[in-house]
C-alpha atoms as a PDB file:
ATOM      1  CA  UNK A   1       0.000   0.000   0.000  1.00  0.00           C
ATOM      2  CA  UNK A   2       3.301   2.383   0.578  1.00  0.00           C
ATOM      3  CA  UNK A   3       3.813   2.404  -3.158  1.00  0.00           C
ATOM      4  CA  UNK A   4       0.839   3.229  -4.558  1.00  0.00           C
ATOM      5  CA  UNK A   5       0.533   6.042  -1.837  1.00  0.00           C
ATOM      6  CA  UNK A   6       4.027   7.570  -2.845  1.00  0.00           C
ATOM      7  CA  UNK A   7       3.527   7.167  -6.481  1.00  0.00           C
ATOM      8  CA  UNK A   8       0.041   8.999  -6.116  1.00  0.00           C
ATOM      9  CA  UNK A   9       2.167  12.017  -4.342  1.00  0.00           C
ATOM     10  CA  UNK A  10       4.621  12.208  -6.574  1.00  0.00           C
ATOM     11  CA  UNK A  11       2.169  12.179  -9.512  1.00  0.00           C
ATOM     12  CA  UNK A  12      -0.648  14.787  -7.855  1.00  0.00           C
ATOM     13  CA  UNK A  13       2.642  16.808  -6.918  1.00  0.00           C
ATOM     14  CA  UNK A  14       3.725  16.717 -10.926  1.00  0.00           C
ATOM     15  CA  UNK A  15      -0.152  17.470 -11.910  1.00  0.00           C
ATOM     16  CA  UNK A  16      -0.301  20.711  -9.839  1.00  0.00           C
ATOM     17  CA  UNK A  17       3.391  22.073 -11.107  1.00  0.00           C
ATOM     18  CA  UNK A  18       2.040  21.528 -14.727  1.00  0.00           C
ATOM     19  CA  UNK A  19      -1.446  23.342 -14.060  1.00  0.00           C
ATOM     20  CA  UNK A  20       0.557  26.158 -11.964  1.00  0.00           C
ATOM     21  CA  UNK A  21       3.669  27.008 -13.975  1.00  0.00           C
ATOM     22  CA  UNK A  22       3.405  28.130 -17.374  1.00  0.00           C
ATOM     23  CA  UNK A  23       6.397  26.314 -18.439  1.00  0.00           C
ATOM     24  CA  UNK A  24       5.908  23.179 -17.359  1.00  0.00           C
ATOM     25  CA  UNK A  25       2.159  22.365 -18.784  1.00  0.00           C
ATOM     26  CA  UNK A  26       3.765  19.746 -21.176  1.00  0.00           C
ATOM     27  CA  UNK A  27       4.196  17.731 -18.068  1.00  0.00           C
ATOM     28  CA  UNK A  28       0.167  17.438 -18.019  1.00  0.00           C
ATOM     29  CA  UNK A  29       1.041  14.542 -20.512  1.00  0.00           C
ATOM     30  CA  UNK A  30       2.838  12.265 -18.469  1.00  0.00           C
ATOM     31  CA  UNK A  31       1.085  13.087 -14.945  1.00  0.00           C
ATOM     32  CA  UNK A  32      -2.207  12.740 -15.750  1.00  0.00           C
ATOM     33  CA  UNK A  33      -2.231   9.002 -16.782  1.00  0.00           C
ATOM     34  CA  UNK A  34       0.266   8.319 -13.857  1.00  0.00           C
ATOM     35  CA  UNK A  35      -2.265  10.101 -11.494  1.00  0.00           C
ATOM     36  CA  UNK A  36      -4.737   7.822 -12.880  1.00  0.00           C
ATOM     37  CA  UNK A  37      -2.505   4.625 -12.716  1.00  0.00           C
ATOM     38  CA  UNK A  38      -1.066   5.608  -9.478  1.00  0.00           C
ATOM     39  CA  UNK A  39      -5.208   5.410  -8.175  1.00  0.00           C
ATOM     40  CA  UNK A  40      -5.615   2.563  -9.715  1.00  0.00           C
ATOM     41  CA  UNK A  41      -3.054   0.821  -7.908  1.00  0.00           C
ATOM     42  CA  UNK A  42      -3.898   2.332  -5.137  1.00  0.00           C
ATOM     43  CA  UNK A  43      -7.538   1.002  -4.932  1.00  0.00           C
ATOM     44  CA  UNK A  44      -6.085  -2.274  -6.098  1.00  0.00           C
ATOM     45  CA  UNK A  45      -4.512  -2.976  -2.798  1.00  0.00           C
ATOM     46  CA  UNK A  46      -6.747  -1.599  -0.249  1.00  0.00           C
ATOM     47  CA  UNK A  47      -9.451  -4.019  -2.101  1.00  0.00           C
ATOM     48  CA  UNK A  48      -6.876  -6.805  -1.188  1.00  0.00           C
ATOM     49  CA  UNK A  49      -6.671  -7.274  -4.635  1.00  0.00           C
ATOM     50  CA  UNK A  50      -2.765  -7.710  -4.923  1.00  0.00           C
ATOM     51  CA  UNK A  51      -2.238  -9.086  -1.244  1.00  0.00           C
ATOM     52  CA  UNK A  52      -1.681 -13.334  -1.320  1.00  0.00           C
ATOM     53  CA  UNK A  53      -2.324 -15.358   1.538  1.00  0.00           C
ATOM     54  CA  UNK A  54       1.298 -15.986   2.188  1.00  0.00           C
ATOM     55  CA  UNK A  55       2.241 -18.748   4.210  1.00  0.00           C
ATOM     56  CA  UNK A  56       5.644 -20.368   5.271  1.00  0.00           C
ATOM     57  CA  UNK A  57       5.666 -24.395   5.769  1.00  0.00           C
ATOM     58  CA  UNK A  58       8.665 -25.812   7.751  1.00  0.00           C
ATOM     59  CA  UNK A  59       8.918 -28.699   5.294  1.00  0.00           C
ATOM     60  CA  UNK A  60      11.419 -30.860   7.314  1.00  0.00           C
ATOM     61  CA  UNK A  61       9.231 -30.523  10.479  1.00  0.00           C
ATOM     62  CA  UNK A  62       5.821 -31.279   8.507  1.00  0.00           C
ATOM     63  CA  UNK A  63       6.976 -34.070   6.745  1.00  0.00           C
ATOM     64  CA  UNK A  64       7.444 -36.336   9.897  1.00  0.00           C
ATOM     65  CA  UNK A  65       3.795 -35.616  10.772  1.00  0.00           C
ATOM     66  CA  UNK A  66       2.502 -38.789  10.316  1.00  0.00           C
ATOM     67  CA  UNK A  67       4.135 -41.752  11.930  1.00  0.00           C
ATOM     68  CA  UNK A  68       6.978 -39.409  12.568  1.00  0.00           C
ATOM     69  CA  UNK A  69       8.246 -40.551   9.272  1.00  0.00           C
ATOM     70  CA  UNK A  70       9.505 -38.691   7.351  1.00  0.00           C
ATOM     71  CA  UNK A  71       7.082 -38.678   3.898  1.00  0.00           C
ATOM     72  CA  UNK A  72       7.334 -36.007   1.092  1.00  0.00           C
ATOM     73  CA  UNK A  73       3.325 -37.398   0.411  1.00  0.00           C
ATOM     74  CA  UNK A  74       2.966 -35.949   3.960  1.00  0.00           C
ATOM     75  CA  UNK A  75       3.862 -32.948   3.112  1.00  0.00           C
ATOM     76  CA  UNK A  76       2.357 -33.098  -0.606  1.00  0.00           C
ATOM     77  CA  UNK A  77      -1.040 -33.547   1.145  1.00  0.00           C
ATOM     78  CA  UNK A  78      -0.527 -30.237   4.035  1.00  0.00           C
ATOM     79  CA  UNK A  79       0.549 -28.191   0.665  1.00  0.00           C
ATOM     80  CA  UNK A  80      -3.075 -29.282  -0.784  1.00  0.00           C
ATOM     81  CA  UNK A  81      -5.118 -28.728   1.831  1.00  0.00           C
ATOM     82  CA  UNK A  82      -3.446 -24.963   2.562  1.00  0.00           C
ATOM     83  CA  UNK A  83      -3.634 -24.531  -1.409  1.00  0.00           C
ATOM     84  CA  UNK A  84      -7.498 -25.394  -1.518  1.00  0.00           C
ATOM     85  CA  UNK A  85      -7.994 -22.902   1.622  1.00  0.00           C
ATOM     86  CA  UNK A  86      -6.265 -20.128  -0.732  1.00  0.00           C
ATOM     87  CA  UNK A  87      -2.653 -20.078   0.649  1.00  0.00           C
ATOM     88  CA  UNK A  88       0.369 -19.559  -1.390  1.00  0.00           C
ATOM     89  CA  UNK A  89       2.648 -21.480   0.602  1.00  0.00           C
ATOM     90  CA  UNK A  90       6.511 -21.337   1.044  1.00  0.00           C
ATOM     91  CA  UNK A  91       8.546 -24.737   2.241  1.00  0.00           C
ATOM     92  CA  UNK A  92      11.674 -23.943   3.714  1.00  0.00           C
ATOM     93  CA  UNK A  93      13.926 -27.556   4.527  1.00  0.00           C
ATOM     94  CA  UNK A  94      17.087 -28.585   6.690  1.00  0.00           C
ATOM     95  CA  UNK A  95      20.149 -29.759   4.474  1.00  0.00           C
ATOM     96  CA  UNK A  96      19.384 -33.043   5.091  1.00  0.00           C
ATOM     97  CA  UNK A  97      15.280 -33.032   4.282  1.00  0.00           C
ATOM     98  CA  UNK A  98      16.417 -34.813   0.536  1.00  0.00           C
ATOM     99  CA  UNK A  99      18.772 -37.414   2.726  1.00  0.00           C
ATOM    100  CA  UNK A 100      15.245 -38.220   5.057  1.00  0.00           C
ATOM    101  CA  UNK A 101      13.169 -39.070   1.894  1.00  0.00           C
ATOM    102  CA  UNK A 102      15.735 -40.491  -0.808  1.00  0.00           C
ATOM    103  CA  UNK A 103      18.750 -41.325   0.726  1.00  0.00           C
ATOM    104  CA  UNK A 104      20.314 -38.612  -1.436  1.00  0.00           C
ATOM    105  CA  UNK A 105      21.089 -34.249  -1.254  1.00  0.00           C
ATOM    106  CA  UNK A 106      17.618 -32.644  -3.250  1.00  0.00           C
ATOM    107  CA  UNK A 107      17.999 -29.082  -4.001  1.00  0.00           C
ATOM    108  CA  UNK A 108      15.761 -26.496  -4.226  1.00  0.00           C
ATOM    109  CA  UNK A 109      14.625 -27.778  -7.783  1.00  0.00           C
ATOM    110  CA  UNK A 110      14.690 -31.087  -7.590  1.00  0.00           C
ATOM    111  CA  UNK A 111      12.083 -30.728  -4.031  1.00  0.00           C
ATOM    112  CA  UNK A 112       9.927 -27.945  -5.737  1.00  0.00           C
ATOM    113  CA  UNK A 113       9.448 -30.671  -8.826  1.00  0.00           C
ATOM    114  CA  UNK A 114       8.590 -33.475  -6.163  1.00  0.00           C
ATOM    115  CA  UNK A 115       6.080 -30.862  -4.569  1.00  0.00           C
ATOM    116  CA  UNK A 116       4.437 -29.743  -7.541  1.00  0.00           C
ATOM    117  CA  UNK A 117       5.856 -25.826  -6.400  1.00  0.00           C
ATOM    118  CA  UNK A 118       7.679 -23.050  -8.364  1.00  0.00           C
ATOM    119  CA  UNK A 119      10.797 -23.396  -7.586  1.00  0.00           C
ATOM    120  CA  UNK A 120      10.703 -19.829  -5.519  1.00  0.00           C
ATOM    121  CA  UNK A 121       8.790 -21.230  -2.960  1.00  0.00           C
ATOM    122  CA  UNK A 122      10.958 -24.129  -1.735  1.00  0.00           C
ATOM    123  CA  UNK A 123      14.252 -23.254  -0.239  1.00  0.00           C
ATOM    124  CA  UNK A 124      16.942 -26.089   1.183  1.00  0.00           C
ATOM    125  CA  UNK A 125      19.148 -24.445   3.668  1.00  0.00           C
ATOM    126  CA  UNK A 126      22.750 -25.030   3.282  1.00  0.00           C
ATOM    127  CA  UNK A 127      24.802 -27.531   5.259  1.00  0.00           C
ATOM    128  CA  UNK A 128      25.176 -26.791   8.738  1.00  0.00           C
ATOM    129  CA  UNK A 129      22.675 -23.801   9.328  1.00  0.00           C
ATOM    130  CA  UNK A 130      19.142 -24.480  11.265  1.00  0.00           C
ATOM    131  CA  UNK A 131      15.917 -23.977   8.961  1.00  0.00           C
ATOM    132  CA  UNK A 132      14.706 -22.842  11.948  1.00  0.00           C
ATOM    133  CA  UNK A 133      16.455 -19.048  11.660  1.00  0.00           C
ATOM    134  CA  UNK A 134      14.957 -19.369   7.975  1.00  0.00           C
ATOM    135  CA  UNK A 135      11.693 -19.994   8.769  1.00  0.00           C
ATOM    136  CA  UNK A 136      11.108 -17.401  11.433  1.00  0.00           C
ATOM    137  CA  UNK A 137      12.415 -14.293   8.977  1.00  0.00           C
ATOM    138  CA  UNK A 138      10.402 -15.434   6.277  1.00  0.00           C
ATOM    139  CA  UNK A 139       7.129 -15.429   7.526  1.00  0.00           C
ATOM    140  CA  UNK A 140       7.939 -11.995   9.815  1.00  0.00           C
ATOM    141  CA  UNK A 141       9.058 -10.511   6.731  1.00  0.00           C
ATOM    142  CA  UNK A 142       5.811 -12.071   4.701  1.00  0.00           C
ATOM    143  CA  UNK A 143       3.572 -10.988   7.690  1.00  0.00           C
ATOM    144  CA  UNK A 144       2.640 -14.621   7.055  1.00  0.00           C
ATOM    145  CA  UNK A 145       1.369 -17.669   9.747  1.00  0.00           C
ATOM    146  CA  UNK A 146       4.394 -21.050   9.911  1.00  0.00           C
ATOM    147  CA  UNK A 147       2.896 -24.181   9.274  1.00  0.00           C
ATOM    148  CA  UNK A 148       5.055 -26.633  12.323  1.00  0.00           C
ATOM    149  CA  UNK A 149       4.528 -28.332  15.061  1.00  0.00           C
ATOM    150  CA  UNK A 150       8.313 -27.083  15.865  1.00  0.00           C
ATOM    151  CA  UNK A 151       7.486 -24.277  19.331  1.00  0.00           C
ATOM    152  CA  UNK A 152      10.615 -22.399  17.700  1.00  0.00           C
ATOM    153  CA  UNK A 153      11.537 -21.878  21.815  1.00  0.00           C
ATOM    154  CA  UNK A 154      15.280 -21.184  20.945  1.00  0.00           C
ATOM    155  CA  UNK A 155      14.378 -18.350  18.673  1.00  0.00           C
ATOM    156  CA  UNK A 156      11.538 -16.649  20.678  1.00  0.00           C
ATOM    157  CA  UNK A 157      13.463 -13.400  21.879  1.00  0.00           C
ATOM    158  CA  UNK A 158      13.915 -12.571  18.520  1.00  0.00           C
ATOM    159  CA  UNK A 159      10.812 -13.429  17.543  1.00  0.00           C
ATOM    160  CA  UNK A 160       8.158 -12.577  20.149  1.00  0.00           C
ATOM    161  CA  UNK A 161       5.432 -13.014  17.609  1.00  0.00           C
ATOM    162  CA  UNK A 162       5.345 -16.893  17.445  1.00  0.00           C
ATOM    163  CA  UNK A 163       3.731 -16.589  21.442  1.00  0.00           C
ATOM    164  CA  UNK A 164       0.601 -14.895  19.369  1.00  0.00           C
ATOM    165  CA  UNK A 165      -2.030 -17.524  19.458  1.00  0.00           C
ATOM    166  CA  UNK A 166      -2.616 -18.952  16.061  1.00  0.00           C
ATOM    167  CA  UNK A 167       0.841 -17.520  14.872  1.00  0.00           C
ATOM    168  CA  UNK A 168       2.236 -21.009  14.547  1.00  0.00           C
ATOM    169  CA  UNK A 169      -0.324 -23.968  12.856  1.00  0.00           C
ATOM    170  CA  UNK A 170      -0.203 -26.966  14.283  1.00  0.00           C
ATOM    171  CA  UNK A 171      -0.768 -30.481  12.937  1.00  0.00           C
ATOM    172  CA  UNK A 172      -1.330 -34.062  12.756  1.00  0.00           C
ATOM    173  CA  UNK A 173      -2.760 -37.300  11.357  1.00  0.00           C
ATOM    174  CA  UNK A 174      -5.909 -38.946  13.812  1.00  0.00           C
ATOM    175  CA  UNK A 175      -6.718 -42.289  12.106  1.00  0.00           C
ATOM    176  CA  UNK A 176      -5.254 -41.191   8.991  1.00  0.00           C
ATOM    177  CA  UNK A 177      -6.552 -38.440   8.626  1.00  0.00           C
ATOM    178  CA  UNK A 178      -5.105 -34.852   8.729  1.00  0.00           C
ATOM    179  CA  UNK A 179      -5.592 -31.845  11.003  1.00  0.00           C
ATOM    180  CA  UNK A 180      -4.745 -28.836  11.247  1.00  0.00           C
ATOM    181  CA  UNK A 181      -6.566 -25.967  12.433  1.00  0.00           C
ATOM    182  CA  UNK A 182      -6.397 -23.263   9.809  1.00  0.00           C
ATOM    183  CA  UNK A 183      -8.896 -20.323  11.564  1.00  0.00           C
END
């Protein structure tokens, strides 16, 4: 919403130099349809139009949610559900996440082909570093929920939000079948 606001200013602020100085009415040509297009955008994203319901999955936490074994279908059937409920989801994995499922390292790619995702929205940390660090500055910088049952304790005085009830979406498999509490 910032950018529409300042590109409205800056074009209102253009229309009124042309209309005031003499000189400068030739720039009536290019600030008018920016005025225009600058509203435009502007009523574009306080409609919501432009906003996604972002939404960051720990991948290497979900996919040990049922059995506690570790399943890419697992995962494959969280991604569905949040999909059909009109998320755009993210999956961020540990190193080892493609080690878990097929015994071998799975990049970015090769995970975002098993999961059906553009390949923006998957992310495989590198060797060594916690997800965990990932996870948490993605969805603060989405302003988007985490899909894990992980209570992120060793993080929380840098990140006071995941205490916010519903901040962190839990789940789980009852009888085979999947919860997870999406209000």
């Amino acid at each position: 919403m910032t950018t529409p606001l300042i590109l409205l200013g800056l074009s209102l602020t253009a229309l009124a130099a042309g209309f005031a100085l003499p000189g400068l009415a030739d720039l009536l040509l290019l600030a008018v349809p920016c005025t225009l297009a600058s509203l435009w955008l502007l009523l574009r994203a306080a409609l919501g139009k432009d906003r996604q319901k972002c939404i960051v999955v720990d991948g290497s936490n979900v996919m040990h949610w049922n059995g506690n074994i570790p399943q890419i279908e697992t995962l494959q059937e969280v991604l569905d559900q949040l999909i059909r409920h009109g998320y755009t989801p993210g999956v961020v994995f540990d190193a080892n996440a493609g080690y878990l499922i097929s015994g071998r390292h799975l990049n970015d790619r090769a995970l975002a082909r098993m999961l059906g995702l553009p390949q923006d929205r998957v992310m495989v940390v590198p060797k060594g570093s916690p997800a965990d660090p990932t996870v948490l500055a993605a969805a603060r910088d989405l302003g988007a929920r985490i899909v894990s049952n992980d209570r992120y304790r060793d993080w929380a005085d840098g990140h006071p939000e995941i205490q916010e009830p519903g901040w962190i979406i839990r789940g789980d498999y009852r009888t085979g079948t999947l919860r997870m509490d999406l209000s």
